[in-house]
C-alpha atoms as a PDB file:
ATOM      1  CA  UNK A   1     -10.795 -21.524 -57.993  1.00  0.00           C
ATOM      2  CA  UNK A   2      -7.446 -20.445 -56.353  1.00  0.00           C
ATOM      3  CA  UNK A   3      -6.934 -16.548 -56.481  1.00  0.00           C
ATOM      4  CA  UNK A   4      -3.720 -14.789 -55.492  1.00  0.00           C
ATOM      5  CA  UNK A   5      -2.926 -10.992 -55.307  1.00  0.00           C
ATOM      6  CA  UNK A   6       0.277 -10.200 -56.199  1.00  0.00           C
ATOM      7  CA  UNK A   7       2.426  -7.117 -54.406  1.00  0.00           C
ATOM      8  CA  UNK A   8       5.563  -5.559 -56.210  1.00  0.00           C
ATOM      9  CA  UNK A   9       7.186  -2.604 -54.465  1.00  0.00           C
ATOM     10  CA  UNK A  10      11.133  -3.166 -55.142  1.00  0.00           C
ATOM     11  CA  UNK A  11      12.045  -1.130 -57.183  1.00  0.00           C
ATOM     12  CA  UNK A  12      10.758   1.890 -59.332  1.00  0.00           C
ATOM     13  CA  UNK A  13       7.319   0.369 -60.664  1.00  0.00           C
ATOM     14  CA  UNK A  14       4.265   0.101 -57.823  1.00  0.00           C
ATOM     15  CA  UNK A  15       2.412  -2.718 -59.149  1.00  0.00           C
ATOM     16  CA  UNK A  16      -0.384  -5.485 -58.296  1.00  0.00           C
ATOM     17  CA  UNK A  17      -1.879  -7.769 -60.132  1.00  0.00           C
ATOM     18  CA  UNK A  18      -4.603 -10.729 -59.906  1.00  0.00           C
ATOM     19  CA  UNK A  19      -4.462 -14.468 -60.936  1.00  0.00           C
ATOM     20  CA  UNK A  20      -6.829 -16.994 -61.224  1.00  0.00           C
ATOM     21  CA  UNK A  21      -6.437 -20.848 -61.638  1.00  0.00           C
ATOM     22  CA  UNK A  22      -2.974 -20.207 -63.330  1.00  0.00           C
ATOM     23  CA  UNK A  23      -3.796 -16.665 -65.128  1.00  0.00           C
ATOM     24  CA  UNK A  24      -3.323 -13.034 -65.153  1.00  0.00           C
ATOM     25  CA  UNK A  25      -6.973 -11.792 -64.780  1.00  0.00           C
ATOM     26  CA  UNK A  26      -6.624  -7.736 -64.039  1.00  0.00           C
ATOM     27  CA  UNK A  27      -3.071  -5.362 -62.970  1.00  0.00           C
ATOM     28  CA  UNK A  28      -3.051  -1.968 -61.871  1.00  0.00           C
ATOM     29  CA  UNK A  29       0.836  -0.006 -62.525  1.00  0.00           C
ATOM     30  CA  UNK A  30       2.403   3.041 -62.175  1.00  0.00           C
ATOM     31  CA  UNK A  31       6.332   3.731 -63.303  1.00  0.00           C
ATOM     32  CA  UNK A  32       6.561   6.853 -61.836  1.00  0.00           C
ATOM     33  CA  UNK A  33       9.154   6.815 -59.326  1.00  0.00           C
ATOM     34  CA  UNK A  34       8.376   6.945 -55.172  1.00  0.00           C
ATOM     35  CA  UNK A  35       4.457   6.707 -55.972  1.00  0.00           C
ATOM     36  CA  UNK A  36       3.919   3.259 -53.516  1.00  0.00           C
ATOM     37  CA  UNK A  37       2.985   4.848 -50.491  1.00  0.00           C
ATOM     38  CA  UNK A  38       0.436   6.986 -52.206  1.00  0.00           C
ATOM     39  CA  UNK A  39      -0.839   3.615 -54.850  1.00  0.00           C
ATOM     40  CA  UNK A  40      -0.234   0.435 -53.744  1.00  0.00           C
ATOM     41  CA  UNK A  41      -2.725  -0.065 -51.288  1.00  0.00           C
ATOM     42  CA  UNK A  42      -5.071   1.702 -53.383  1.00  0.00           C
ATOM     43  CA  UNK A  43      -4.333  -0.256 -56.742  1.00  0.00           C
ATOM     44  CA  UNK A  44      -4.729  -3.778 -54.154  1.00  0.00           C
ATOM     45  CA  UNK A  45      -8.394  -2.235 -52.677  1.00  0.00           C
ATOM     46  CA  UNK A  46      -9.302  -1.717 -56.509  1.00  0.00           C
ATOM     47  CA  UNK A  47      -8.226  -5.427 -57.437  1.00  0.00           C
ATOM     48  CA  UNK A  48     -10.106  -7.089 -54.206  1.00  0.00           C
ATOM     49  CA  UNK A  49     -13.432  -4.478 -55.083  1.00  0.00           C
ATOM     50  CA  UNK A  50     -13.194  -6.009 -58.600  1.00  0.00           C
ATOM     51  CA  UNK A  51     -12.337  -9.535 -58.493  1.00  0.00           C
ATOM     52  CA  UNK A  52     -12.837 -10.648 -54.615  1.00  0.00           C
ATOM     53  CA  UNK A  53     -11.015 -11.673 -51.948  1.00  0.00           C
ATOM     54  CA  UNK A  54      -7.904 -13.638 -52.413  1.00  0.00           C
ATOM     55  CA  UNK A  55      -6.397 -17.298 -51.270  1.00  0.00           C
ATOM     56  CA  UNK A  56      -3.118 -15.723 -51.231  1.00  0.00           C
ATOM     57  CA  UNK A  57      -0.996 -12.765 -51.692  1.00  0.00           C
ATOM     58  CA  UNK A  58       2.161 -12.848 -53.274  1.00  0.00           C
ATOM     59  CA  UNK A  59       4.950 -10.133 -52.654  1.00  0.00           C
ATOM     60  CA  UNK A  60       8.348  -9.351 -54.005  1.00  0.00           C
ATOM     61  CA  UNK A  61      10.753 -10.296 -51.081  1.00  0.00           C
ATOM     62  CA  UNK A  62      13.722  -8.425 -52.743  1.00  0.00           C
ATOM     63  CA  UNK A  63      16.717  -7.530 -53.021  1.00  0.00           C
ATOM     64  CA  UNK A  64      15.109  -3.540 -53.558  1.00  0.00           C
ATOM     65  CA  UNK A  65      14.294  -0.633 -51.904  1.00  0.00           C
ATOM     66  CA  UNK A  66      14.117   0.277 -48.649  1.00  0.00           C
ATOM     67  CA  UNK A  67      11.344   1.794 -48.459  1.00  0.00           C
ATOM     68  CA  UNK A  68       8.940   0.378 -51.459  1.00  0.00           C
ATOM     69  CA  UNK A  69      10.047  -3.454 -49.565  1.00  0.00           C
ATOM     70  CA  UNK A  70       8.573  -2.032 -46.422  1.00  0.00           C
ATOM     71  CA  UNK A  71       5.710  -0.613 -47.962  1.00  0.00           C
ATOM     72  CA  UNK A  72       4.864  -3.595 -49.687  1.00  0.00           C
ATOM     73  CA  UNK A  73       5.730  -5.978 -46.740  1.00  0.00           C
ATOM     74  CA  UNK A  74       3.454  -3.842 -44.157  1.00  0.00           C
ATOM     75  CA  UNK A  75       0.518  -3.779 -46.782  1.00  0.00           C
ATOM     76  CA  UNK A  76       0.955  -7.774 -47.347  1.00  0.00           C
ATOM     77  CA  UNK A  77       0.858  -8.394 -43.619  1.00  0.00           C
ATOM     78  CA  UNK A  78      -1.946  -6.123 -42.760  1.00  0.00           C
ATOM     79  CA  UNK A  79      -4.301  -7.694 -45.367  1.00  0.00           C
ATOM     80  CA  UNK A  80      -3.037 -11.526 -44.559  1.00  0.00           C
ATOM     81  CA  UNK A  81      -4.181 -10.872 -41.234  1.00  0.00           C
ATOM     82  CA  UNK A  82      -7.056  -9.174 -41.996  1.00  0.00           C
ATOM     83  CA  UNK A  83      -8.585 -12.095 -44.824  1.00  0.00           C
ATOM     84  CA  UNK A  84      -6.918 -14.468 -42.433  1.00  0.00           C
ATOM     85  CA  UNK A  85      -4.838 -15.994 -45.635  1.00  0.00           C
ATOM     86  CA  UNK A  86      -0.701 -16.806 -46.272  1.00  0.00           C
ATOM     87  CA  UNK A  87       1.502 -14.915 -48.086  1.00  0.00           C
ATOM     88  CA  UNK A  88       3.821 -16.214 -50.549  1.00  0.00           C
ATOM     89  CA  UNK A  89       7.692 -14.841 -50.649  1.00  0.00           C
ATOM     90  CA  UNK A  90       9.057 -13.941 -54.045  1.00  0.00           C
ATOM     91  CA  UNK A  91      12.587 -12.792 -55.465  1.00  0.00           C
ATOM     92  CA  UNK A  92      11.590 -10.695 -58.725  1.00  0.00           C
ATOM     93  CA  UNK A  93      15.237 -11.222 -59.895  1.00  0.00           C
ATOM     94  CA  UNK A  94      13.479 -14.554 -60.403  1.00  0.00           C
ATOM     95  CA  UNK A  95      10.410 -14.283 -61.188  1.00  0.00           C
ATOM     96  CA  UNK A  96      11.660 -11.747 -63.791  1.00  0.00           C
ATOM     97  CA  UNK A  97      13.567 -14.378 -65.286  1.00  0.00           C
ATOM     98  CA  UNK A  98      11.288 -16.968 -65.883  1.00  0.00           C
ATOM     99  CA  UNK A  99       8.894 -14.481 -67.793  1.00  0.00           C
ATOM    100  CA  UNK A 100      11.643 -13.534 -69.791  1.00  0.00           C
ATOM    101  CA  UNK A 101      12.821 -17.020 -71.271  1.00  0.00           C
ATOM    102  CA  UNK A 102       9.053 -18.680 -71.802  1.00  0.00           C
ATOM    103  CA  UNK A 103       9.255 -15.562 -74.311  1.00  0.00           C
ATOM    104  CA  UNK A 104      12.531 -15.379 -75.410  1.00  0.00           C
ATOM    105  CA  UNK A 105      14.026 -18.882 -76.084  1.00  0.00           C
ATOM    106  CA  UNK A 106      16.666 -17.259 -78.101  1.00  0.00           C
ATOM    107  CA  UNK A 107      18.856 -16.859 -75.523  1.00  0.00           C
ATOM    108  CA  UNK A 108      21.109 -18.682 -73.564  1.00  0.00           C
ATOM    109  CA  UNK A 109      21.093 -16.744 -70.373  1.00  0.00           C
ATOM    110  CA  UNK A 110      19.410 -14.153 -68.963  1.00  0.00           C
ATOM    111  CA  UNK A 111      20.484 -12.076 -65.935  1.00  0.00           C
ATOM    112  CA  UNK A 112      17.559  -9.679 -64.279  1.00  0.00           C
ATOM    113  CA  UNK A 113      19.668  -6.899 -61.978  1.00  0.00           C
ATOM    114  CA  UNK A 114      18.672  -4.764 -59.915  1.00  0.00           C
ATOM    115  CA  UNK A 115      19.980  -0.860 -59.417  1.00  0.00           C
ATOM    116  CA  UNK A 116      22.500   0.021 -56.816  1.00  0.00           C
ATOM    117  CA  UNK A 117      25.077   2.994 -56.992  1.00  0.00           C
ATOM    118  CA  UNK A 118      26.966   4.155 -59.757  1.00  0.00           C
ATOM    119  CA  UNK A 119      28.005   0.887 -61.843  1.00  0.00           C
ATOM    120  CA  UNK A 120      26.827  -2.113 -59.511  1.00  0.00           C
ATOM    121  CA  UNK A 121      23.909  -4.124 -59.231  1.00  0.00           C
ATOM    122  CA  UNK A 122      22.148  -6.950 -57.644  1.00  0.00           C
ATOM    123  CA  UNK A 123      21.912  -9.588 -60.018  1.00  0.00           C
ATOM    124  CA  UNK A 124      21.946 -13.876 -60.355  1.00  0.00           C
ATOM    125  CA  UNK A 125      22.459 -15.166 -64.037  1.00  0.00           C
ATOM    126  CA  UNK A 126      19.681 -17.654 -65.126  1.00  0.00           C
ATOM    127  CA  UNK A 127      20.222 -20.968 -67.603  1.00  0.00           C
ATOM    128  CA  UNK A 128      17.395 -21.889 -70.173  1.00  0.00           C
ATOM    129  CA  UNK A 129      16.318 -24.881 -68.410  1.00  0.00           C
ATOM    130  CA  UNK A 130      18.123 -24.934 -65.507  1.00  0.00           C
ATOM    131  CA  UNK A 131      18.548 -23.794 -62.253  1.00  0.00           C
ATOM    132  CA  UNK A 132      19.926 -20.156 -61.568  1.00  0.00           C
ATOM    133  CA  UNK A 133      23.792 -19.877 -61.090  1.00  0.00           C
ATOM    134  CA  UNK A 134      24.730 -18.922 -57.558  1.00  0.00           C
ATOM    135  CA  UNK A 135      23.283 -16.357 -55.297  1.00  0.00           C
ATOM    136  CA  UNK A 136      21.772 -13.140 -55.861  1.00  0.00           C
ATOM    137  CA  UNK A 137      24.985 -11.063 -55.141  1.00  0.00           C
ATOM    138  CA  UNK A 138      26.027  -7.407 -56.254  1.00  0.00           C
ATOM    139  CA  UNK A 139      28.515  -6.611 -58.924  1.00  0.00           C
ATOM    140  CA  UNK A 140      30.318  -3.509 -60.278  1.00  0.00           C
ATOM    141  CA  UNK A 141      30.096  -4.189 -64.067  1.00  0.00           C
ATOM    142  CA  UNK A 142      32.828  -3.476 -65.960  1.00  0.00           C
ATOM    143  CA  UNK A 143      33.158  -4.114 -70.077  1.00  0.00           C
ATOM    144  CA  UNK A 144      33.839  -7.743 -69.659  1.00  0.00           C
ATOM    145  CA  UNK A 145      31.112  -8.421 -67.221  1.00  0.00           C
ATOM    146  CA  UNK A 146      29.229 -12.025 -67.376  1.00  0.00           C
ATOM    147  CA  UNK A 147      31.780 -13.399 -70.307  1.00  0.00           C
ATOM    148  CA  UNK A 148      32.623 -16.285 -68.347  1.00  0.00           C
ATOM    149  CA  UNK A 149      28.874 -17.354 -69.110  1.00  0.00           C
ATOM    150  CA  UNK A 150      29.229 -18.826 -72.506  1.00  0.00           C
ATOM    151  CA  UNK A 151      26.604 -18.356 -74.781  1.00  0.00           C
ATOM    152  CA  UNK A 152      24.205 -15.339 -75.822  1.00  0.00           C
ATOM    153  CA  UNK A 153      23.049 -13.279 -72.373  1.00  0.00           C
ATOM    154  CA  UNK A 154      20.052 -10.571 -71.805  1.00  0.00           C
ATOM    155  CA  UNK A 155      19.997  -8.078 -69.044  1.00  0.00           C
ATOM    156  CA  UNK A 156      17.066  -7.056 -67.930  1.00  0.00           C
ATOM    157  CA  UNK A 157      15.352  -5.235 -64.746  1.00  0.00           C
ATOM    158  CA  UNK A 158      16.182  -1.774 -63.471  1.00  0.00           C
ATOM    159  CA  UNK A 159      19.718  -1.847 -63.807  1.00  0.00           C
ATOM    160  CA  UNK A 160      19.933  -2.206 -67.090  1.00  0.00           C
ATOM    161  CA  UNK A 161      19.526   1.128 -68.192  1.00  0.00           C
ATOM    162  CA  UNK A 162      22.856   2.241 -67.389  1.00  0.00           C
ATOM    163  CA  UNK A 163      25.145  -0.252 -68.783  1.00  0.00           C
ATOM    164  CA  UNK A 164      23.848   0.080 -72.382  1.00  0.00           C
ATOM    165  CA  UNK A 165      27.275   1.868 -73.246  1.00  0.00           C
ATOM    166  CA  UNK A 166      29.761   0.047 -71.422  1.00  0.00           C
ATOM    167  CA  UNK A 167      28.601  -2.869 -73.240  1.00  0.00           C
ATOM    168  CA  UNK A 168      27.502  -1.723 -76.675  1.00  0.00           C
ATOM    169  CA  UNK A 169      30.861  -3.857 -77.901  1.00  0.00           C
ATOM    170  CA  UNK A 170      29.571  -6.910 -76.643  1.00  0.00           C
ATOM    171  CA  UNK A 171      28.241  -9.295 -79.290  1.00  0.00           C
ATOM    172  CA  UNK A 172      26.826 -11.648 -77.259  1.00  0.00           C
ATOM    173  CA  UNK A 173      24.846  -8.989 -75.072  1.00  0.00           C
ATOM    174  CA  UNK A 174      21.619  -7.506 -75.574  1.00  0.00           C
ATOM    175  CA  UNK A 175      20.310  -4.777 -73.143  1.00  0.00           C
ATOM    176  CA  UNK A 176      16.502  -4.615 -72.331  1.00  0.00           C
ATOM    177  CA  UNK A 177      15.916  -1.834 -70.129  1.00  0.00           C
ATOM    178  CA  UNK A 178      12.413  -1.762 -70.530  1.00  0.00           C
ATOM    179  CA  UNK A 179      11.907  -5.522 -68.460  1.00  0.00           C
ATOM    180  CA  UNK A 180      11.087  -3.957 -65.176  1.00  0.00           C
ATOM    181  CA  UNK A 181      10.417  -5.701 -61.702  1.00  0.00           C
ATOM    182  CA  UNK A 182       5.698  -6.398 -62.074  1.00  0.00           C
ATOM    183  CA  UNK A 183       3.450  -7.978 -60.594  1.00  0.00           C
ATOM    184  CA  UNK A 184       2.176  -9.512 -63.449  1.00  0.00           C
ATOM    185  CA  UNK A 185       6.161 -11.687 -63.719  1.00  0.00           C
ATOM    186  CA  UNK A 186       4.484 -13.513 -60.179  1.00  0.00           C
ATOM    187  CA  UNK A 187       2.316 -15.799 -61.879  1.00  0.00           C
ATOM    188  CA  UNK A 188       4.145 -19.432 -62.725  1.00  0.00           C
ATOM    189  CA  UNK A 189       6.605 -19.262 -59.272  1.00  0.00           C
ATOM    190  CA  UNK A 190       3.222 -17.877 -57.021  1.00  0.00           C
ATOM    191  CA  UNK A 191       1.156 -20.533 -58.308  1.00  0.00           C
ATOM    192  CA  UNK A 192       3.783 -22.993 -57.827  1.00  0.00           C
ATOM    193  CA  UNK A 193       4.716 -22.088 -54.180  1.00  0.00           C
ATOM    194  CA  UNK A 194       0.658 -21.842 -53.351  1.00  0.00           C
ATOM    195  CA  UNK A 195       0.274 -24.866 -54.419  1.00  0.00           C
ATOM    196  CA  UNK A 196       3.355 -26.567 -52.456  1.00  0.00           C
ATOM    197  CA  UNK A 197       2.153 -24.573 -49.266  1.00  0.00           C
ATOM    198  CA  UNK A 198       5.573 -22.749 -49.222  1.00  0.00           C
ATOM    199  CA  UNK A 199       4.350 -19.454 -47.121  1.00  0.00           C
ATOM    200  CA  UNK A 200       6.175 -16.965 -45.269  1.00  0.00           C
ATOM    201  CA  UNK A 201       6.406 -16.762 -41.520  1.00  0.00           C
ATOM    202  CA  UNK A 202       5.118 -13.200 -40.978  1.00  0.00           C
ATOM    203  CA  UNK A 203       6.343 -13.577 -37.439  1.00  0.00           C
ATOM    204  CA  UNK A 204       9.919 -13.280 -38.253  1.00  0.00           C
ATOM    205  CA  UNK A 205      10.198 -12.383 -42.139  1.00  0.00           C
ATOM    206  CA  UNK A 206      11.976  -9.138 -43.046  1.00  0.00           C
ATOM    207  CA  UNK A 207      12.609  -8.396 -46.533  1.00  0.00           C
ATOM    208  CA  UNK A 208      15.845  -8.547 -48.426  1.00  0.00           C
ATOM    209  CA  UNK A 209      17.192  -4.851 -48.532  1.00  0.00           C
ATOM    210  CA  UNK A 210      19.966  -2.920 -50.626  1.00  0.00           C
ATOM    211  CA  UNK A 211      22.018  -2.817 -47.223  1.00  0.00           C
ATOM    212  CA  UNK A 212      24.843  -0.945 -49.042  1.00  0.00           C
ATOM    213  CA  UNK A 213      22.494   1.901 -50.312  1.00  0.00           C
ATOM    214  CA  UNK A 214      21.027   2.079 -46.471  1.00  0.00           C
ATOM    215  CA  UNK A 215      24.591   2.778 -45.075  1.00  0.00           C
ATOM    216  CA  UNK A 216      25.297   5.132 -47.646  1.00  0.00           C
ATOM    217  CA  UNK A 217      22.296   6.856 -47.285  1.00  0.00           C
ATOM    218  CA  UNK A 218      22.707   6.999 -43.201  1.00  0.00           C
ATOM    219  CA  UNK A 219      26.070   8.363 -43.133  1.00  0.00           C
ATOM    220  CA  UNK A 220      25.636  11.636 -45.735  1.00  0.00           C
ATOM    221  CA  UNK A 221      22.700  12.396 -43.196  1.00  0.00           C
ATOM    222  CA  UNK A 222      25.299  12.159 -40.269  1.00  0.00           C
ATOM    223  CA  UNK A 223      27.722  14.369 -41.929  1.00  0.00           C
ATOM    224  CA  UNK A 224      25.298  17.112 -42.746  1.00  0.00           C
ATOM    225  CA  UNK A 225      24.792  17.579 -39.849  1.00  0.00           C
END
């Protein structure tokens, strides 16, 4: 029986779940914002207390918060070393993705995004049965964003929210702001990479960070000074 733990802390939800032999067994989730340090190693002792120790723990690698990734990260690390076990790297923009079209077939595209500042995001658009288009690469969306992708589109994750209006004209759009980054989107891509041995070298990992939003943030703090 192969159990994994699953870590999300990159954006606005905290969030862990458990999987067993290919299934979502118990999750634990707040959507309050900047509640990770205070939750997620508390919803991850409450998962191990109830269903055991893991094989593996999963963890969103990015692109995200500063802060939640390095939450996240440290927890991951500190209980691989402590159960001696891997841990398995994980985009949510794709992991997202894949949850969305096993449920949504209807569509011809889907493209998870991830908040930034004022009208950009981190996104990649995803095919129905294919492979993802590009890298995961930020955009300032405008009102003919994604038309180049022929075909009907759905935008999901945390930067969705915000561009309900600038493309309510778009008939081959639909918004849904409600698909946030989970733990629970892990399962097929955690399972898959557990099972191909694809784990992370804690030695040298860092996570991918909002580098923009970093810079930003560092140089209002130097001029208020």
């Amino acid at each position: 029986m192969t159990k994994i733990l699953a870590i999300e802390s990159s954006g606005p939800v905290c969030s862990a779940a458990c999987f067993m032999d290919g299934k979502l067994v118990d999750s634990l989730e707040e959507k309050k914002v900047n509640t990770h340090a205070e939750l997620l190693a508390v919803f991850c002792d409450r998962l191990i207390e109830t269903n055991g120790k893991p094989d593996a723990i999963s963890l969103s690698t990015g692109p995200g918060s500063y802060t939640g990734l390095r939450i996240g990260t440290s927890l991951a690390k500190g209980l691989a070393f402590g159960f001696g076990i891997p841990v398995i790297g994980l985009s949510e923009l794709d992991c997202m993705a894949e949850s969305f079209l096993l449920d949504h077939e209807e569509f011809d595209f889907v493209v998870p995004t991830v908040d930034a500042r004022r009208m950009e995001v981190y996104q990649r658009v995803y095919q129905k049965g294919a492979e993802s288009s590009g890298d995961i690469t930020p955009l300032i969306v405008d009102k003919n964003a994604w038309s180049e992708f022929d075909g009907m589109k759905a935008i999901i994750g945390d930067g969705a929210a915000k561009l309900g209006d600038l493309l309510a004209h778009r008939k081959d759009i639909l918004i849904f702001d409600s698909i946030l980054p989970s733990a629970k989107h892990q399962l097929q891509q955690a399972f898959r990479k557990f099972a191909n041995r694809e784990f992370l070298d804690l030695a040298y990992f860092e996570p991918f960070y909002l580098k923009e939003f970093i810079a930003l943030t560092a140089n209002k703090q130097k001029h208020a000074r």
